[in-house]
Every structure is written in structure tokens, then in C-alpha cells.
N, C-alpha and C. Protein backbone atom coordinates (compact mmCIF):
# COMPACT_ATOMS: atom_id res chain seq x y z
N UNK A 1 -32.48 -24.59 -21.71
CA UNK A 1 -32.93 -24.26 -20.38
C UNK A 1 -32.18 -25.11 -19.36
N UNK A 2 -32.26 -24.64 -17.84
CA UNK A 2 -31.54 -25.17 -17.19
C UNK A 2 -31.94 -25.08 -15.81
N UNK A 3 -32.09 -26.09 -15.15
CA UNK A 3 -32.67 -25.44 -13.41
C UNK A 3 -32.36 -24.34 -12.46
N UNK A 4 -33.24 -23.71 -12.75
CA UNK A 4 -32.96 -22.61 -11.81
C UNK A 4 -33.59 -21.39 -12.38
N UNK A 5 -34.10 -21.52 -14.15
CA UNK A 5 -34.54 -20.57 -14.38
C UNK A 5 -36.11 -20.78 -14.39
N UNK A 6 -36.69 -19.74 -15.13
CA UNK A 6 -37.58 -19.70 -15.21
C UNK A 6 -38.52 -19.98 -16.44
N UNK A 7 -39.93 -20.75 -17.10
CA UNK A 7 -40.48 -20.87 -17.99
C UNK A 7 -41.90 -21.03 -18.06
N UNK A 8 -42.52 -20.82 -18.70
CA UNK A 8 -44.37 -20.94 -18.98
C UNK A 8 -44.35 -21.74 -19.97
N UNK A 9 -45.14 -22.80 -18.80
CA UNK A 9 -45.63 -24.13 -19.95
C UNK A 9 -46.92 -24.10 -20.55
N UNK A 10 -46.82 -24.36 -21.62
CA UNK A 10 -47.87 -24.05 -23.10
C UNK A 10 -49.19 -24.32 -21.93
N UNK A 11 -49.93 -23.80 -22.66
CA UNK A 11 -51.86 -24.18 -21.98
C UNK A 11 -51.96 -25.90 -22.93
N UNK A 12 -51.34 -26.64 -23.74
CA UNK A 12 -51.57 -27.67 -24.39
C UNK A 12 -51.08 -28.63 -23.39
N UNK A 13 -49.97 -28.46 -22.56
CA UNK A 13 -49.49 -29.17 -21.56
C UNK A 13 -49.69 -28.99 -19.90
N UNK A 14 -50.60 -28.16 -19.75
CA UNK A 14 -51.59 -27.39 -18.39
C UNK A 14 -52.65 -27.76 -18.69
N UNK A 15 -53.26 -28.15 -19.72
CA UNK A 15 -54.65 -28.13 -19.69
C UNK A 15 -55.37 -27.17 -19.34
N UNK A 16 -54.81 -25.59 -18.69
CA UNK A 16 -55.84 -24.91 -18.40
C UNK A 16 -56.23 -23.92 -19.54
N UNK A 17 -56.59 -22.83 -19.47
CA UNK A 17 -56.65 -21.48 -20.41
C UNK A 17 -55.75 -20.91 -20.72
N UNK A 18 -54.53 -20.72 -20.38
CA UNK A 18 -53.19 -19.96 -20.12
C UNK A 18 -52.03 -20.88 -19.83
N UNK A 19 -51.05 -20.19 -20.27
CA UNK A 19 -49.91 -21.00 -19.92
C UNK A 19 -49.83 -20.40 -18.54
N UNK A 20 -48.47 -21.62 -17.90
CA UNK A 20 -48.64 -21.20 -16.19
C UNK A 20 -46.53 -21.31 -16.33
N UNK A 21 -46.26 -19.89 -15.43
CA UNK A 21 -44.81 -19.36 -15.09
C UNK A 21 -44.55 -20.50 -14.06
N UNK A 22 -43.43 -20.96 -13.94
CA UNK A 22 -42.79 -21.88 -13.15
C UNK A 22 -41.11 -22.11 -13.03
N UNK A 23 -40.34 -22.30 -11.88
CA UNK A 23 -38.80 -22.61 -12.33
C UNK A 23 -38.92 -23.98 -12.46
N UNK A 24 -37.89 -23.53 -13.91
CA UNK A 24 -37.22 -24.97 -14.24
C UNK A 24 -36.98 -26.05 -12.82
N UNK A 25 -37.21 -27.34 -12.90
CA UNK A 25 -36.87 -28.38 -11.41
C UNK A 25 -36.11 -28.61 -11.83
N UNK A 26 -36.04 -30.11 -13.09
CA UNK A 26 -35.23 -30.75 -14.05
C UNK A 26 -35.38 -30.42 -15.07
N UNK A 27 -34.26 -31.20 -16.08
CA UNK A 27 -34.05 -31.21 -17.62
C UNK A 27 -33.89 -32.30 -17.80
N UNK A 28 -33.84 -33.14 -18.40
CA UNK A 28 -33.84 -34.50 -18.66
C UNK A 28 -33.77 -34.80 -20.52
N UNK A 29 -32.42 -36.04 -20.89
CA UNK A 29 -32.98 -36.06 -21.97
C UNK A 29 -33.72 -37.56 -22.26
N UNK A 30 -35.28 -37.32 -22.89
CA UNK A 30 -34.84 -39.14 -23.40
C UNK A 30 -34.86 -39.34 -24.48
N UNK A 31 -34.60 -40.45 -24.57
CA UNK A 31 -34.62 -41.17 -25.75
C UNK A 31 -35.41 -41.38 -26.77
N UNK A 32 -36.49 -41.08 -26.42
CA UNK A 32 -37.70 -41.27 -27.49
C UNK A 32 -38.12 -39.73 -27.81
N UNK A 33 -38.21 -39.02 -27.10
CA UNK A 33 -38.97 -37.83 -27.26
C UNK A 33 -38.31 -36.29 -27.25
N UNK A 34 -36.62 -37.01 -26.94
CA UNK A 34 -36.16 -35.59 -26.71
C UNK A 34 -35.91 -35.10 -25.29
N UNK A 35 -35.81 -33.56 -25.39
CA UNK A 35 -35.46 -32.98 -23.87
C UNK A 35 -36.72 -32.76 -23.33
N UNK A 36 -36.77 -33.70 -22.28
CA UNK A 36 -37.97 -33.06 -21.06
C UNK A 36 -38.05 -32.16 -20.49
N UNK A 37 -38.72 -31.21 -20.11
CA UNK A 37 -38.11 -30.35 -18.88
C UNK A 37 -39.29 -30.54 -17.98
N UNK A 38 -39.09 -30.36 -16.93
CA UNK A 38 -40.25 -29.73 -15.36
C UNK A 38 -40.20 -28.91 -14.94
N UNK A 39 -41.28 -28.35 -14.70
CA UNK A 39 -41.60 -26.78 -13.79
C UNK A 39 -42.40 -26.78 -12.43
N UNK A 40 -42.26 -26.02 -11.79
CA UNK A 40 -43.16 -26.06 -10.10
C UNK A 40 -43.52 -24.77 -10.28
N UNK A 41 -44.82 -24.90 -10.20
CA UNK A 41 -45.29 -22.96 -10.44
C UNK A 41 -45.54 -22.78 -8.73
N UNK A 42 -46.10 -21.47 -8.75
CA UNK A 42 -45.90 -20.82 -7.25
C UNK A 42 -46.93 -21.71 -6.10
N UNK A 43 -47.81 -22.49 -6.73
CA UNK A 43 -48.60 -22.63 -5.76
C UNK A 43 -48.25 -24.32 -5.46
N UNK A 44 -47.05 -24.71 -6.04
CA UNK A 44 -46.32 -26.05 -5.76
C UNK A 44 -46.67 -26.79 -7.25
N UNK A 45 -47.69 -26.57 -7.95
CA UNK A 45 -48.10 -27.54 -9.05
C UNK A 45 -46.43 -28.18 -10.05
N UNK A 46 -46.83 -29.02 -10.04
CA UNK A 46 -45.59 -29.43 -11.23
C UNK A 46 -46.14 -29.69 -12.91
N UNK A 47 -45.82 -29.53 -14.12
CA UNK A 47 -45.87 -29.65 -15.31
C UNK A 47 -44.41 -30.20 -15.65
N UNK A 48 -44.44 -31.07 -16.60
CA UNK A 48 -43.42 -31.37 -17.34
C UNK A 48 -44.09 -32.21 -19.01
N UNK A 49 -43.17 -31.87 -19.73
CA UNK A 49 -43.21 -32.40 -21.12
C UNK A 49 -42.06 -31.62 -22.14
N UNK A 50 -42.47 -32.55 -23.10
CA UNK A 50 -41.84 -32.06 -24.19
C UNK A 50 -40.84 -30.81 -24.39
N UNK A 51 -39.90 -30.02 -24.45
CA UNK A 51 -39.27 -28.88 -24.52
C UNK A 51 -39.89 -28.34 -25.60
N UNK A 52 -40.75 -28.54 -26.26
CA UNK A 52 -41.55 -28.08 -27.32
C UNK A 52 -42.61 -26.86 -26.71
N UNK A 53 -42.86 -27.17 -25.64
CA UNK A 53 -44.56 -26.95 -24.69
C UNK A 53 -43.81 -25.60 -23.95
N UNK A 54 -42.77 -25.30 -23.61
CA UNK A 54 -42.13 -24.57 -22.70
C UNK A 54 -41.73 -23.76 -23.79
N UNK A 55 -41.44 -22.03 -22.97
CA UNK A 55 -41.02 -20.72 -23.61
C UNK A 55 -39.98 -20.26 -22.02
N UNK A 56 -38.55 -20.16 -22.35
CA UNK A 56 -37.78 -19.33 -21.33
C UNK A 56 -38.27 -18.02 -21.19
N UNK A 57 -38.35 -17.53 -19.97
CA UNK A 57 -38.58 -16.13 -19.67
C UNK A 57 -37.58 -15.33 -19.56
């Protein structure tokens, strides 16, 4: 993935009922855990974690 597109982050990393659609912000890699990514869904919220938690649309 890459900024600019688009992805739905898992409901395990939202905490809500559903995963939530958002564009990619960043990608990031670290060191301990791998590729990060972040999302801003429509109503401004941000999510980020694991590239595990995320599905490209």
C-alpha cells in the first residue's frame, strides 16, 4: 500500500463493529513490528497499526 490509496482497517484495530474505509496518510516501516500504515476516514478519524489490520480496496 501506498498514500493516496485507499483501505478498511480491521474492527480489531477500530474498536468498533465494522471495519472503517479510509486513505492511506502514511506507510512507515519499523523495526519491531513491521510496516505501519495510517488511515483518515471521512469524518477526519485517524487509525493506524500493524499492516496486518488493513485490506486495500
Amino acid at each position: 500500500m501506498s498514500k493516496g490509496q485507499y483501505a478498511v482497517a480491521s474492527p480489531e484495530i477500530t474498536g468498533l463493529t465494522e471495519g472503517v474505509k479510509g486513505e492511506v496518510i502514511n506507510v512507515r516501516q519499523n523495526p519491531f513490528l513491521g510496516q505501519e500504515i495510517a488511515i483518515r476516514d471521512a469524518s477526519g478519524r485517524v487509525f493506524f497499526g500493524e499492516s496486518k489490520y488493513f485490506t486495500a480496496v
